[in-house]
Protein backbone atom coordinates (compact mmCIF):
# COMPACT_ATOMS: atom_id res chain seq x y z
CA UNK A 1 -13.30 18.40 -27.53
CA UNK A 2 -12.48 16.10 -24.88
CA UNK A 3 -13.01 17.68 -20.78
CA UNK A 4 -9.23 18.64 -20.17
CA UNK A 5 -9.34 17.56 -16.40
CA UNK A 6 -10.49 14.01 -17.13
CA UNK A 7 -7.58 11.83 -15.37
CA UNK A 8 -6.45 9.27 -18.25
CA UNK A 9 -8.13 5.92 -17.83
CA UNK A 10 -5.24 3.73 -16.24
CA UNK A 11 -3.43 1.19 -18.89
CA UNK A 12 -1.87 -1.13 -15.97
CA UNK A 13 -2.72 -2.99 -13.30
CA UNK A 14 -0.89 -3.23 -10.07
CA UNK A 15 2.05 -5.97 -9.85
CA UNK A 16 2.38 -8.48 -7.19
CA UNK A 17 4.53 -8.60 -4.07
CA UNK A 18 5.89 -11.87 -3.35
CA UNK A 19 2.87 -14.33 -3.57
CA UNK A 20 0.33 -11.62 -2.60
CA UNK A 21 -2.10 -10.20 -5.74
CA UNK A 22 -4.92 -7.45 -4.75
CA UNK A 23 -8.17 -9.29 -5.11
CA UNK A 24 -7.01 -13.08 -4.37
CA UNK A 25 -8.35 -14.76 -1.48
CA UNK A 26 -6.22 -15.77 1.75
CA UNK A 27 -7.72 -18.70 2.01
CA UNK A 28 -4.49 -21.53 1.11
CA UNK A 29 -2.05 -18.70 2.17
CA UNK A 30 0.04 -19.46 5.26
CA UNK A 31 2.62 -17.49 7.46
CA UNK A 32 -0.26 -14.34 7.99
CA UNK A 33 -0.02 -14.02 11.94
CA UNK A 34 -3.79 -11.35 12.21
CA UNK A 35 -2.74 -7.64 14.25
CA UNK A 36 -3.23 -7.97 17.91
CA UNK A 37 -5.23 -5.58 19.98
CA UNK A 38 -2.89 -2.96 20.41
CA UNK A 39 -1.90 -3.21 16.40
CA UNK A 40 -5.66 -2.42 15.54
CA UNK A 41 -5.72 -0.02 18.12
CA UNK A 42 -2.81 2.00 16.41
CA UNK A 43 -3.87 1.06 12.52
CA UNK A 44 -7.62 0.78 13.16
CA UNK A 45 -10.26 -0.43 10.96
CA UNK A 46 -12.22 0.98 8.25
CA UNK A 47 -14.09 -1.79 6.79
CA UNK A 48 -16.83 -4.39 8.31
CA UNK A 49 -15.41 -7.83 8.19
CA UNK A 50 -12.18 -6.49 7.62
CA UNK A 51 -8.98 -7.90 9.01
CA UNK A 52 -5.04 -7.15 8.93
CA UNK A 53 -2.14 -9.72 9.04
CA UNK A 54 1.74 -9.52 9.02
CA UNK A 55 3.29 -11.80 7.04
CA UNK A 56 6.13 -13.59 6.37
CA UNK A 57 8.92 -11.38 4.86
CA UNK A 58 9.11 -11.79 0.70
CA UNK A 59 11.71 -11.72 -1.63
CA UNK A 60 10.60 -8.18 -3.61
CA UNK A 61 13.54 -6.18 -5.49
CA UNK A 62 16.35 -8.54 -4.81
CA UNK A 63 15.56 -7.69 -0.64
CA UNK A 64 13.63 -9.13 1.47
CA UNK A 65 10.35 -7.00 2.54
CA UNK A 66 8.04 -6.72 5.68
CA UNK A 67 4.86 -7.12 4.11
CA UNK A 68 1.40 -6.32 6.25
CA UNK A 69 -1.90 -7.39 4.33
CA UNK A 70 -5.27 -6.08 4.74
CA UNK A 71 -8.41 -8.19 3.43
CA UNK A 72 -12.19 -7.60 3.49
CA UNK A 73 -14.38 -10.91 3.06
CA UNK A 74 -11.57 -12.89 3.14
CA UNK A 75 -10.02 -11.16 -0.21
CA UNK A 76 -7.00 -8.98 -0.40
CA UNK A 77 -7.49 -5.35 -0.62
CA UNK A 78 -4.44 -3.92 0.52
CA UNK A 79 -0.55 -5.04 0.46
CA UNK A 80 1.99 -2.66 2.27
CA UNK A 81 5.50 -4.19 1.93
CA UNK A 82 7.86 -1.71 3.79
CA UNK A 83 11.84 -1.97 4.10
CA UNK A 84 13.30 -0.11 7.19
CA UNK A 85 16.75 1.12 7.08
CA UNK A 86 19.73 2.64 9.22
CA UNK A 87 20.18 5.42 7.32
CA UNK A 88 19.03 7.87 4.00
CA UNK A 89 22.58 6.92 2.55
CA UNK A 90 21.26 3.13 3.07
CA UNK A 91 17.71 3.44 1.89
CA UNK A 92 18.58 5.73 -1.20
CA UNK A 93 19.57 3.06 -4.12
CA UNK A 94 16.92 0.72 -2.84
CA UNK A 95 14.18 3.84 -3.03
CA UNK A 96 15.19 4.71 -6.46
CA UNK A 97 15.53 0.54 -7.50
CA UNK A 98 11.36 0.41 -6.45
CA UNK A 99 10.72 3.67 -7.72
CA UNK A 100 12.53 2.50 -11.26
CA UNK A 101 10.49 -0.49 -10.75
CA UNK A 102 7.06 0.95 -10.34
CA UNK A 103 7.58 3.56 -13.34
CA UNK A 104 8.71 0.45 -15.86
CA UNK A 105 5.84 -1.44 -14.43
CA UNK A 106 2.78 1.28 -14.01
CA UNK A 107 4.46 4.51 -16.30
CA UNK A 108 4.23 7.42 -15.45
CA UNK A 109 2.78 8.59 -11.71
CA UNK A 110 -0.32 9.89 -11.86
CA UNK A 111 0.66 12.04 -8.71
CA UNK A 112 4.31 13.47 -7.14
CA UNK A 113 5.94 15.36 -4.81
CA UNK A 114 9.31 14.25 -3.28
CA UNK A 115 8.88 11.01 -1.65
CA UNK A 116 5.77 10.57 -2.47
CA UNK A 117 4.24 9.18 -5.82
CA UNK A 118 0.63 7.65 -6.60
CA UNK A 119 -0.15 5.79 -9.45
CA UNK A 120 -3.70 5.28 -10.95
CA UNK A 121 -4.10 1.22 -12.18
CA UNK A 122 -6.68 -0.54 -13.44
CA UNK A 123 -7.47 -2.46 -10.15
CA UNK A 124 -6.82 0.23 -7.73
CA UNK A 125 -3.92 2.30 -6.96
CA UNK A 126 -0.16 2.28 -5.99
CA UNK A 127 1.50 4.64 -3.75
CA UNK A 128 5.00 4.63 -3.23
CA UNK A 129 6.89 6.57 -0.29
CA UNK A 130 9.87 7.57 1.49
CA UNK A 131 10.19 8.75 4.84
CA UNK A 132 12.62 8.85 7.65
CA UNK A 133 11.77 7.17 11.09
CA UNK A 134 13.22 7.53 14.73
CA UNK A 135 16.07 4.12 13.82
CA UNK A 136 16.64 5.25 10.61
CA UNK A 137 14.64 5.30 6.86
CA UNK A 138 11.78 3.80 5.51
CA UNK A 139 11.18 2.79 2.06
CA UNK A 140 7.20 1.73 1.71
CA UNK A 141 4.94 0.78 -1.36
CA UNK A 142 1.16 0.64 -0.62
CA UNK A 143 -1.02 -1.53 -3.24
CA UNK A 144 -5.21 -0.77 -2.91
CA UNK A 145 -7.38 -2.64 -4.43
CA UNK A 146 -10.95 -0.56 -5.81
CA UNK A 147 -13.12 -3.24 -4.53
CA UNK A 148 -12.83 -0.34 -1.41
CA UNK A 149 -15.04 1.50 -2.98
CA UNK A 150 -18.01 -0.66 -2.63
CA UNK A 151 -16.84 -1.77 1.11
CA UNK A 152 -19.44 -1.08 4.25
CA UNK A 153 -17.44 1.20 6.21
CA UNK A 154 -17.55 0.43 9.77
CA UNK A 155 -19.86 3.50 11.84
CA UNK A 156 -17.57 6.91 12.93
CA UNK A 157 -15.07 6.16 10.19
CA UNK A 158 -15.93 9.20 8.36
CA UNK A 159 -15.97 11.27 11.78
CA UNK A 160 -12.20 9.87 12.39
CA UNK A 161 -11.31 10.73 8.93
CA UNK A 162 -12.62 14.33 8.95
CA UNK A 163 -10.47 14.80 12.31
CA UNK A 164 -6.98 13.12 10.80
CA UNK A 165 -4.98 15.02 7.83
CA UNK A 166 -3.41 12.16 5.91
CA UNK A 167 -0.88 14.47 3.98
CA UNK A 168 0.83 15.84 7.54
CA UNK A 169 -0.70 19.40 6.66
């Protein structure tokens, strides 16, 4: 008999946004304007030789998307496209349009709780998440790539970590 809390091996991989893939290089891509100072100050970095860009905003869901990317090595790792809106009322249909669109893409969630949904892919991981901000709402997808995993982490990461609670608890 097979171990009942084995998570299913993941059947998809993660989609692109716009022009951006998890794992392709940055090198021919133009419009990526790198965090300033105070950006990395509030974001920070986990990763050696890793660096964080805006970019241009993409055509993703018939809207058009703030995007920040996040590579290591030159190579994309992470791709946060984010729609900010004046209102719940606003940001509703286009939450459920990329929530439709991640479940027809990626099935099932491997995770959920109310606004917040992770799915398991075969290059990483998608997280998708509502949330409402001091202007208004926020509609956010956040595509990781796996390659983290064998990332140097930069020295008192772990120490920063331990004293943050991602999950607001």
């Amino acid at each position: 008999m097979p171990w009942p809390f084995r998570r299913k091996t993941p059947a998809h991989a993660s989609f692109s946004v716009g022009r951006y893939r998890l794992g392709d290089p940055i090198g021919d891509l133009t419009g990526l304007v790198e965090f300033s100072v105070e950006e990395y100050a509030t974001m920070g970095r986990q990763f050696k030789e890793e660096r964080s860009y805006n970019a241009n905003k993409v055509p993703f869901l018939d809207r058009h998307w703030q995007v920040m990317i996040q590579t290591v090595n030159g190579y994309i790792s992470k791709i946060a496209p984010r729609i900010e809106l004046a209102s719940t009322r606003e940001a509703n249909p286009i939450a459920m349009d990329a929530l439709q669109f991640c479940m027809v893409q990626l099935g099932e969630p491997t995770k959920k709780k109310t606004g917040f949904f992770v799915w398991d892919t075969t290059d990483g991981n998608v997280i998708f998440q509502t949330g409402e901000t001091v202007e208004g709402a926020l509609v956010a997808l956040f595509l990781t790539s796996n390659s983290v995993q064998k990332f140097e982490m930069l020295p008192g990461v772990f120490d920063r970590l331990a004293r943050s609670d991602p999950f607001g608890r």
